[in-house]
Protein backbone atom coordinates (compact mmCIF):
# COMPACT_ATOMS: atom_id res chain seq x y z
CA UNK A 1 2.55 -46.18 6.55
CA UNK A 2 0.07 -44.08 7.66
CA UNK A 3 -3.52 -45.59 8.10
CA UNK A 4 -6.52 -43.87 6.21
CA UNK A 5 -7.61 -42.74 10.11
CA UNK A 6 -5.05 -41.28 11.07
CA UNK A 7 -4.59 -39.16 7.52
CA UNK A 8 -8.26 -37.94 8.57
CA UNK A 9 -7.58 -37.15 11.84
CA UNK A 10 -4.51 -35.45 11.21
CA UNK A 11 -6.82 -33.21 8.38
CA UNK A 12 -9.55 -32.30 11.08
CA UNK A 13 -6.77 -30.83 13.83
CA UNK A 14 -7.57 -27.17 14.38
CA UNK A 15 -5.12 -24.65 12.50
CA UNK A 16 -4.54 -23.60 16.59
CA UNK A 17 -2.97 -26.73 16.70
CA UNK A 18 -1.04 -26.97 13.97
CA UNK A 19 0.52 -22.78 15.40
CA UNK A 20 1.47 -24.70 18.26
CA UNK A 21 3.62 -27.49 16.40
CA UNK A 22 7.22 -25.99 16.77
CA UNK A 23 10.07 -28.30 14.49
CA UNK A 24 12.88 -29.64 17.05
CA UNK A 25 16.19 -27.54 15.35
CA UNK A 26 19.44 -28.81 16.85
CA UNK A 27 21.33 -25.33 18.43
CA UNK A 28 23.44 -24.23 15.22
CA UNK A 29 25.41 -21.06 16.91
CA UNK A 30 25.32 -17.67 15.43
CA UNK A 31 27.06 -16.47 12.21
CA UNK A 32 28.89 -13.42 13.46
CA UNK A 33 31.79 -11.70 11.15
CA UNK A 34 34.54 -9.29 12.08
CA UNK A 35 33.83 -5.38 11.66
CA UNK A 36 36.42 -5.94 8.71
CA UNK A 37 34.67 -8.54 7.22
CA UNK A 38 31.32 -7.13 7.84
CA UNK A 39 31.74 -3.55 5.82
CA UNK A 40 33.87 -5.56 2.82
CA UNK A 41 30.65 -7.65 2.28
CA UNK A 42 28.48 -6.72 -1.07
CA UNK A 43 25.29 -6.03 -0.09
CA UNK A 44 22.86 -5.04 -2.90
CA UNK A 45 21.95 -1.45 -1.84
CA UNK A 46 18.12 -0.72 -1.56
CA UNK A 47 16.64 0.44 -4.75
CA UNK A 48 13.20 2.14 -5.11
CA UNK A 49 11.05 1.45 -7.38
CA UNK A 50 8.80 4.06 -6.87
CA UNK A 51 10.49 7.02 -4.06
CA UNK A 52 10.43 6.97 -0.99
CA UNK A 53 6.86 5.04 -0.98
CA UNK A 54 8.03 1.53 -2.08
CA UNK A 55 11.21 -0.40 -2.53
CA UNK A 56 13.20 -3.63 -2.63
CA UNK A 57 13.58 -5.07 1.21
CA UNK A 58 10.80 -3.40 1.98
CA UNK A 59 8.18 -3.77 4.96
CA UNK A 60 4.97 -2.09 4.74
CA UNK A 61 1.49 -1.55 6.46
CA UNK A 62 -1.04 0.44 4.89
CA UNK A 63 -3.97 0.63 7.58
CA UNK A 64 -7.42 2.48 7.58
CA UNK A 65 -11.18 2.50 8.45
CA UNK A 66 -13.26 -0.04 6.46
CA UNK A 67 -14.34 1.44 3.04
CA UNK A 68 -11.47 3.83 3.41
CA UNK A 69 -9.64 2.91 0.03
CA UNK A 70 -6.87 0.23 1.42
CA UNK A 71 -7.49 -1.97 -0.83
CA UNK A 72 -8.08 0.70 -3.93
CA UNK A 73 -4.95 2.47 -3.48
CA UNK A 74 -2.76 -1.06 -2.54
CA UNK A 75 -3.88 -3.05 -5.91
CA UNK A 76 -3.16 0.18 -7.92
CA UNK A 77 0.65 0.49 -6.03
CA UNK A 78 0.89 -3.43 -7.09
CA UNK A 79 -0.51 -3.17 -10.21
CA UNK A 80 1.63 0.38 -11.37
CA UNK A 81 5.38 -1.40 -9.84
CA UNK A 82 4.74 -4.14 -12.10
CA UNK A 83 3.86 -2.56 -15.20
CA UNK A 84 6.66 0.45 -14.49
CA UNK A 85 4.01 3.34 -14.55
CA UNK A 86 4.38 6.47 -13.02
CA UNK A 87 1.57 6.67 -10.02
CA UNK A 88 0.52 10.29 -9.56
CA UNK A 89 4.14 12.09 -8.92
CA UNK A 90 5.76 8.88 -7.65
CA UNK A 91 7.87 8.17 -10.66
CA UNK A 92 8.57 4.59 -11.55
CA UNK A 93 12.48 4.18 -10.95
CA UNK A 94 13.62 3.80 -15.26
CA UNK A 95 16.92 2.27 -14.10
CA UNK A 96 15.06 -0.85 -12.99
CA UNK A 97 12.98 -3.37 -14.57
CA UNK A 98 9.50 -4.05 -13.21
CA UNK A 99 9.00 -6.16 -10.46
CA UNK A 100 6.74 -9.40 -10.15
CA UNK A 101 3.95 -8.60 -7.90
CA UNK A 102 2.00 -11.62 -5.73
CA UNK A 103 -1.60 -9.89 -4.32
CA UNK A 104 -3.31 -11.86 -2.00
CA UNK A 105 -6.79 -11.14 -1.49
CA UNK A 106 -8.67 -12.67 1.08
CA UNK A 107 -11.52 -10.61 1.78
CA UNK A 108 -13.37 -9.38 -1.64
CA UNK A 109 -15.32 -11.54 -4.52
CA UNK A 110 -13.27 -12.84 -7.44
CA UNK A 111 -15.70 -10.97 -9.74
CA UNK A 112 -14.97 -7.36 -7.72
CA UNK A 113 -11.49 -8.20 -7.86
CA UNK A 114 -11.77 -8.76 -11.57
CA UNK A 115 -14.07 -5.81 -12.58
CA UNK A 116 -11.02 -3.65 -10.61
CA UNK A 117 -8.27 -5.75 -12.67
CA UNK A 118 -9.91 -5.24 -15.84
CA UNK A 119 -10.64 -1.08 -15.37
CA UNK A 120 -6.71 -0.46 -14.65
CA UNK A 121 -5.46 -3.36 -17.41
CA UNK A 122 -8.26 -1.28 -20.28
CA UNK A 123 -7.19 2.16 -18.84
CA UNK A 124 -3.36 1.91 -19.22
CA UNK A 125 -3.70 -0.43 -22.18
CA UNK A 126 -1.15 1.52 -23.81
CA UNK A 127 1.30 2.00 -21.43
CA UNK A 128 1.37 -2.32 -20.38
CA UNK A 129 4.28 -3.82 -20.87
CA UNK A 130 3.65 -7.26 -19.25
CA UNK A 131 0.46 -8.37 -18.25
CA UNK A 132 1.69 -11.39 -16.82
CA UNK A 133 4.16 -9.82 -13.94
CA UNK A 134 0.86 -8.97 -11.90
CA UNK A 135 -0.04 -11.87 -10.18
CA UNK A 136 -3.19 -12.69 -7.88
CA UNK A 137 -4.31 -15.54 -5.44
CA UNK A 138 -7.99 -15.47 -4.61
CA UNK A 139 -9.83 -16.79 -2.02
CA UNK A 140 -12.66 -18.48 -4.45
CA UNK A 141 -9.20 -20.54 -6.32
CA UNK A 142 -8.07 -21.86 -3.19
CA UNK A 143 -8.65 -25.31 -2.12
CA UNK A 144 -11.98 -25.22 -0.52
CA UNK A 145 -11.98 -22.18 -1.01
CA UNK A 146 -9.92 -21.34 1.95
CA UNK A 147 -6.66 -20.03 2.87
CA UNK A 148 -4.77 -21.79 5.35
CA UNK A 149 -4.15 -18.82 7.67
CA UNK A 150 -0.86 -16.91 8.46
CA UNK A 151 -0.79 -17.56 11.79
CA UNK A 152 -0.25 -21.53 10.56
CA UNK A 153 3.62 -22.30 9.63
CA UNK A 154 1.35 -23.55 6.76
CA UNK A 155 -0.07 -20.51 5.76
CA UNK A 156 3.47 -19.02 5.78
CA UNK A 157 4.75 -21.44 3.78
CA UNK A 158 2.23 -21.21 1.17
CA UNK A 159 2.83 -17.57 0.38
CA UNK A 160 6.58 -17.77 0.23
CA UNK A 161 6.13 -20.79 -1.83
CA UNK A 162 4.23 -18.77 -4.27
CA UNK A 163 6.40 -15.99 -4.22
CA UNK A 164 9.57 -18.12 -4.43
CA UNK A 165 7.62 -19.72 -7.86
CA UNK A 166 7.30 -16.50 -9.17
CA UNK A 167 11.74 -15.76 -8.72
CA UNK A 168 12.23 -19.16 -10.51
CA UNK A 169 10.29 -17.96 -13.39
CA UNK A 170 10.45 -14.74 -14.02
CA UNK A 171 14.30 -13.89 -12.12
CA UNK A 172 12.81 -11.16 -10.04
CA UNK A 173 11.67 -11.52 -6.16
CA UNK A 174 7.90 -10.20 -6.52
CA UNK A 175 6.53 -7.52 -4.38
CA UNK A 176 3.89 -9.01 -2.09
CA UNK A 177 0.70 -7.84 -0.82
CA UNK A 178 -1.53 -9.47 1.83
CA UNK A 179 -4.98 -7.98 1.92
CA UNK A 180 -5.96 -8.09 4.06
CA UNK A 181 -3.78 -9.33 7.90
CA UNK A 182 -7.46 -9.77 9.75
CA UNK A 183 -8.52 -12.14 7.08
CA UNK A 184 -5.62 -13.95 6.07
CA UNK A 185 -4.43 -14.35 9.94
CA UNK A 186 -7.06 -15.99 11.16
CA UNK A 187 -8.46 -16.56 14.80
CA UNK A 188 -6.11 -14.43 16.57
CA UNK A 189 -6.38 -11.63 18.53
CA UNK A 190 -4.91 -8.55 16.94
CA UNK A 191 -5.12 -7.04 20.87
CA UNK A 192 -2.52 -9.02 22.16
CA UNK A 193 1.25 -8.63 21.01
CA UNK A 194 1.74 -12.81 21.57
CA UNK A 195 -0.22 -13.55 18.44
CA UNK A 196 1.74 -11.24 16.25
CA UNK A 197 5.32 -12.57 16.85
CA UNK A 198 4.98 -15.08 14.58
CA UNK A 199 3.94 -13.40 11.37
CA UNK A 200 6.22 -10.01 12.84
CA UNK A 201 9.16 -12.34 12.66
CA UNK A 202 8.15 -14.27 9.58
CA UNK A 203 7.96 -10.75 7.92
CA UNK A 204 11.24 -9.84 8.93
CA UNK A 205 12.85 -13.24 7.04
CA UNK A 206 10.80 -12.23 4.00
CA UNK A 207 12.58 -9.08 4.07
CA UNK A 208 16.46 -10.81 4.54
CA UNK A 209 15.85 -13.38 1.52
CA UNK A 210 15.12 -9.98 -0.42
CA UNK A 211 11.43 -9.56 -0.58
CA UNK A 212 9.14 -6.75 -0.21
CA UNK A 213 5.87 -7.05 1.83
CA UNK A 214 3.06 -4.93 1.96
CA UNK A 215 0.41 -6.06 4.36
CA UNK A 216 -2.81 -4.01 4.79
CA UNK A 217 -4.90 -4.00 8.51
CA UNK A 218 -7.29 -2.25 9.82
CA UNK A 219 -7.18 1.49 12.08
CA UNK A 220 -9.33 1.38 15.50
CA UNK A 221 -12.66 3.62 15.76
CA UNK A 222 -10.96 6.97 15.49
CA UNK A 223 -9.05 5.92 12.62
CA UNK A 224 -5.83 7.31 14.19
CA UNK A 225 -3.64 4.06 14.22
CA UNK A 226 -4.15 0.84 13.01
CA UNK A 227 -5.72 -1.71 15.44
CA UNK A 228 -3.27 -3.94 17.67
CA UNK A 229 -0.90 -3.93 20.53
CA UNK A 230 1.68 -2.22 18.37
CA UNK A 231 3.91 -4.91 17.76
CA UNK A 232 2.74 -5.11 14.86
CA UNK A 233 4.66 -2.31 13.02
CA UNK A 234 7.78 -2.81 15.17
CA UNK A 235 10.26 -3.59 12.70
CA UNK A 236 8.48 -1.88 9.68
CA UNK A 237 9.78 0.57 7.03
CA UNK A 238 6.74 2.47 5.85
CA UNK A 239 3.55 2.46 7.57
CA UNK A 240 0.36 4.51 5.44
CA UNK A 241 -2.59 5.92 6.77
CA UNK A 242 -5.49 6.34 4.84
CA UNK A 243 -8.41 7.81 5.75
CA UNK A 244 -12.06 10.21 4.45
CA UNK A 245 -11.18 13.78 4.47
CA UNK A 246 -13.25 15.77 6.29
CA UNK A 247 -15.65 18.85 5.85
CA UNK A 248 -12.92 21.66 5.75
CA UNK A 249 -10.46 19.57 3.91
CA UNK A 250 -12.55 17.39 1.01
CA UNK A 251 -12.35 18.78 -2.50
CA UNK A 252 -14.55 20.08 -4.75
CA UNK A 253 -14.54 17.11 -6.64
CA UNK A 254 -18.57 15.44 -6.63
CA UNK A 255 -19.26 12.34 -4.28
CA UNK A 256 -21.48 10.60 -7.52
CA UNK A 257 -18.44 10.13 -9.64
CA UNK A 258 -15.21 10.35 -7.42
CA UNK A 259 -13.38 8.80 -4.11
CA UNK A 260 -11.35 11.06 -1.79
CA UNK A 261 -8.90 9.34 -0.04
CA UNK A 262 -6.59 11.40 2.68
CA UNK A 263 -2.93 9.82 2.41
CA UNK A 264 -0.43 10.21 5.34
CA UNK A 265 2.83 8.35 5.76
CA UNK A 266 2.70 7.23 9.87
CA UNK A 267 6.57 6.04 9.59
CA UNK A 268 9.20 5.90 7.08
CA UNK A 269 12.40 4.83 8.29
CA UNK A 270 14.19 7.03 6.01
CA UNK A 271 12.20 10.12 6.98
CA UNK A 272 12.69 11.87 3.91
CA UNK A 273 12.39 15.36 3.63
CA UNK A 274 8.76 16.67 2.35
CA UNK A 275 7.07 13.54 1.97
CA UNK A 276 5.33 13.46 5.47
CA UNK A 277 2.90 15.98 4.96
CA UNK A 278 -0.51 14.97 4.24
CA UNK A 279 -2.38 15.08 0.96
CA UNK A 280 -5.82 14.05 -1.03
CA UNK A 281 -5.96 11.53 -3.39
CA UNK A 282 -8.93 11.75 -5.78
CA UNK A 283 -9.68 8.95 -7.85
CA UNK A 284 -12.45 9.37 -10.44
CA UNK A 285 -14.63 6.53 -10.96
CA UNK A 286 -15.35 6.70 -14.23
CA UNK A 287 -11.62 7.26 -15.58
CA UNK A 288 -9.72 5.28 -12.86
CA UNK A 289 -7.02 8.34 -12.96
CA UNK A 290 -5.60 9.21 -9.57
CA UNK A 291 -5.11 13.51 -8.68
CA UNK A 292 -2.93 14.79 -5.91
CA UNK A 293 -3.97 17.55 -4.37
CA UNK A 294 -2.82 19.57 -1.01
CA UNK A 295 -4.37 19.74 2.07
CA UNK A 296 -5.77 22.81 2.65
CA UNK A 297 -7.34 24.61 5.54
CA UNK A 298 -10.03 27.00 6.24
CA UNK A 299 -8.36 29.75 4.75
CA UNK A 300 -6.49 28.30 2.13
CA UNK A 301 -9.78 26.82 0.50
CA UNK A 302 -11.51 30.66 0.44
CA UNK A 303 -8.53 31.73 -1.27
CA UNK A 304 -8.64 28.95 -3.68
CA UNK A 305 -12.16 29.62 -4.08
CA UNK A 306 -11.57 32.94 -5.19
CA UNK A 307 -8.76 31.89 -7.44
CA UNK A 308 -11.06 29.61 -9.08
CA UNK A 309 -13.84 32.53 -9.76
CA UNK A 310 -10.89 34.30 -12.00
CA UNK A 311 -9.31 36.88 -9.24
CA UNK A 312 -5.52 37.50 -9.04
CA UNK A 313 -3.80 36.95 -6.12
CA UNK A 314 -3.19 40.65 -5.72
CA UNK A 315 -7.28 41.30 -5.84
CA UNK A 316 -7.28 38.68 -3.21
CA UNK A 317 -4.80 40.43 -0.80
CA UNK A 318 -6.26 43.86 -1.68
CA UNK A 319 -9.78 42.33 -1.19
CA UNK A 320 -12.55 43.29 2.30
CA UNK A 321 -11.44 39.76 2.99
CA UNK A 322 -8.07 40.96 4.50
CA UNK A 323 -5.94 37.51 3.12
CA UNK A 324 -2.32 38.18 3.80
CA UNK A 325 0.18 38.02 1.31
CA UNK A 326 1.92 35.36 2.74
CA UNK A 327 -1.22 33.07 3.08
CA UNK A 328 -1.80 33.88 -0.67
CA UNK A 329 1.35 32.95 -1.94
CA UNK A 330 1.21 29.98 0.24
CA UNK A 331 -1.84 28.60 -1.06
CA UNK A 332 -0.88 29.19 -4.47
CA UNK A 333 2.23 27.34 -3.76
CA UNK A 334 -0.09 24.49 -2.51
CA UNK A 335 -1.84 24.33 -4.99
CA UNK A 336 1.12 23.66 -7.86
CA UNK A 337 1.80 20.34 -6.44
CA UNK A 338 -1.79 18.92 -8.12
CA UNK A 339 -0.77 15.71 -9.80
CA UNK A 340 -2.89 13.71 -12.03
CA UNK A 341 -1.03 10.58 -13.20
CA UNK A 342 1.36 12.66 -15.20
CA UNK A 343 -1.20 14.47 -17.44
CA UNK A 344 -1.51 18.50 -17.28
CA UNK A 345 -5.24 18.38 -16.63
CA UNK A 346 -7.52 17.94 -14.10
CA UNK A 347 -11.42 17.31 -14.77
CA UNK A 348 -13.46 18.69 -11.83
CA UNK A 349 -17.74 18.28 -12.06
CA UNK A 350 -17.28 17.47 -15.66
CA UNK A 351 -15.09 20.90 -16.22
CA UNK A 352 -11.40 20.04 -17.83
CA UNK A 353 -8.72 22.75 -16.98
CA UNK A 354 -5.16 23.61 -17.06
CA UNK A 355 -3.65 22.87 -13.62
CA UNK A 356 -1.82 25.76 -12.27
């Protein structure tokens, strides 16, 4: 038996510690099968539940700036797979059921969290179809209120443990997001590949048993890539950028009542065709409804600027301005792929219109 001493002793040893504890496994060989053998195997092929941006077996980092929207855009993803809703033009797959999602939030209030949970839940109120697939662990509900950190074997364990709840009830592996890795790692140094390997190659065992993870981190100064030695996206499938748009690229939309977010996929392992260009997200505040719009340039905003004040495009390519025809067409082309949520409208400064 253990005495009361040691028990508290054992409770006060530094998380660093506990990393360091390895379990003795006896060598077991490797499982290896015969080319044959190996392509008559059923594997489950990967299904997506919303293309190409999330699926099952799926590893994920969505990194940005803080304040940038990673944590916006990641609950709505989690929040949209479970209840099957369409987000923007990524269409819900209907041959599947929803997935479970597990969010883990280690950063925010419970009361932020909950004022977010309860716009989306009131906004699609009529499209839920099971509240109770989206679930959430919270730093203020853990014990002492604290999360044993991922960089622990503990801290592993306790989010697979979750998520493994979650398959014995409901039948489905849940999608799993970790907001955010700097908070929920720990005291390690993001810097140095050595302090990844861990939580890299606990990642990639998620993945095997059949789960999707989404983890979200933050970019360096310039916002370019996300901060770290790069090991940290070795073996992912989908890495998304997020980021402010700037001067030349921002919308129209006001600052006082809507959030511009610049999207950019960084990798996809698929690389499908036409989804790695660029685009603006705009959410508006006051709706919670999500717009895609295209990035434009310099010249491709004048021209929409004149579209918007009622000329043609042929007054535009006949106008002083000297806009080419193809730049015209261009832009207008750009501008068909606005997407709000499914709807046909778009409200910009309080003005509702038909999108083109």
């Amino acid at each position: 038996n253990t005495s009361p001493l040691a028990k508290a002793f054992d409770e006060l040893k530094p998380e660093t510690e506990e990393a360091e504890e390895e379990e003795t496994v006896k060598p077991q060989g490797l499982t290896t099968l015969t080319l044959s053998e190996f392509v008559d195997r059923n594997y489950p092929p990967i299904q997506y539940y919303m293309y190409p941006v999330i699926s099952d077996e799926c590893l994920g980092m969505i990194f940005a700036l803080p304040g940038k929207g990673k944590s916006l855009y990641a609950m709505e993803l989690a929040w949209r797979c479970s209840q099957g809703i369409d987000f923007m033009d990524w269409k819900f797959n209907v041959n599947l059921d929803p997935p479970p999602t597990l969010y883990v939030e280690g950063e925010m209030s419970a009361r932020q969290i909950q004022d977010r949970v309860l716009a989306m839940t009131e906004r699609d109120r009529d499209r839920v179809t099971n509240i109770d697939n989206f679930h959430i662990a919270v730093l203020k509900e853990q014990p002492n209120q604290n999360f044993q950190k991922l960089k622990t074997p503990a801290g592993r364990i306790n989010v697979e443990t979750a998520a493994d709840e979650i398959y014995k009830k409901t039948g489905k592996k849940p999608l799993i997001f970790l907001d955010n890795v700097r908070f929920l790692m720990g005291n390690f140094n993001e810097k140095e590949g050595q302090d990844w390997i861990d939580f890299v190659l606990w990642l990639a065992t998620l993945r095997a048993k059949g789960y999707s993870t989404y983890f979200l981190h933050h970019a360096v100064n310039t916002g370019e890539k996300a901060s770290g030695s790069g090991y940290q996206d070795s073996n992912l499938d989908v890495t998304i950028k997020l980021s402010q748009p700037d001067e030349n690229s921002a919308t129209d939309h006001s600052s006082d009542h809507f959030t511009q977010i610049q999207f950019e996929f960084g990798k996809m392992r698929e690389n499908v065709i036409g989804q790695m260009k660029p685009f603006i997200m705009v959410v508006d505040r006051d709706k919670g409804t999500w717009t895609k719009f295209p990035l434009l340039n310099k010249t491709e905003r004048k021209i929409k600027s004149m579209l918007d004040s009622g000329k043609t495009a042929k007054d535009i390519i006949s106008d002083k301005e000297g806009m080419s025809k193809a730049n015209v067409h261009k832009t207008i082309n750009k501008l068909k792929g606005v997407i709000t949520d499914g709807l046909n409208k778009e409200t910009i400064d309080g003005k509702t219109k038909e999108i083109c």
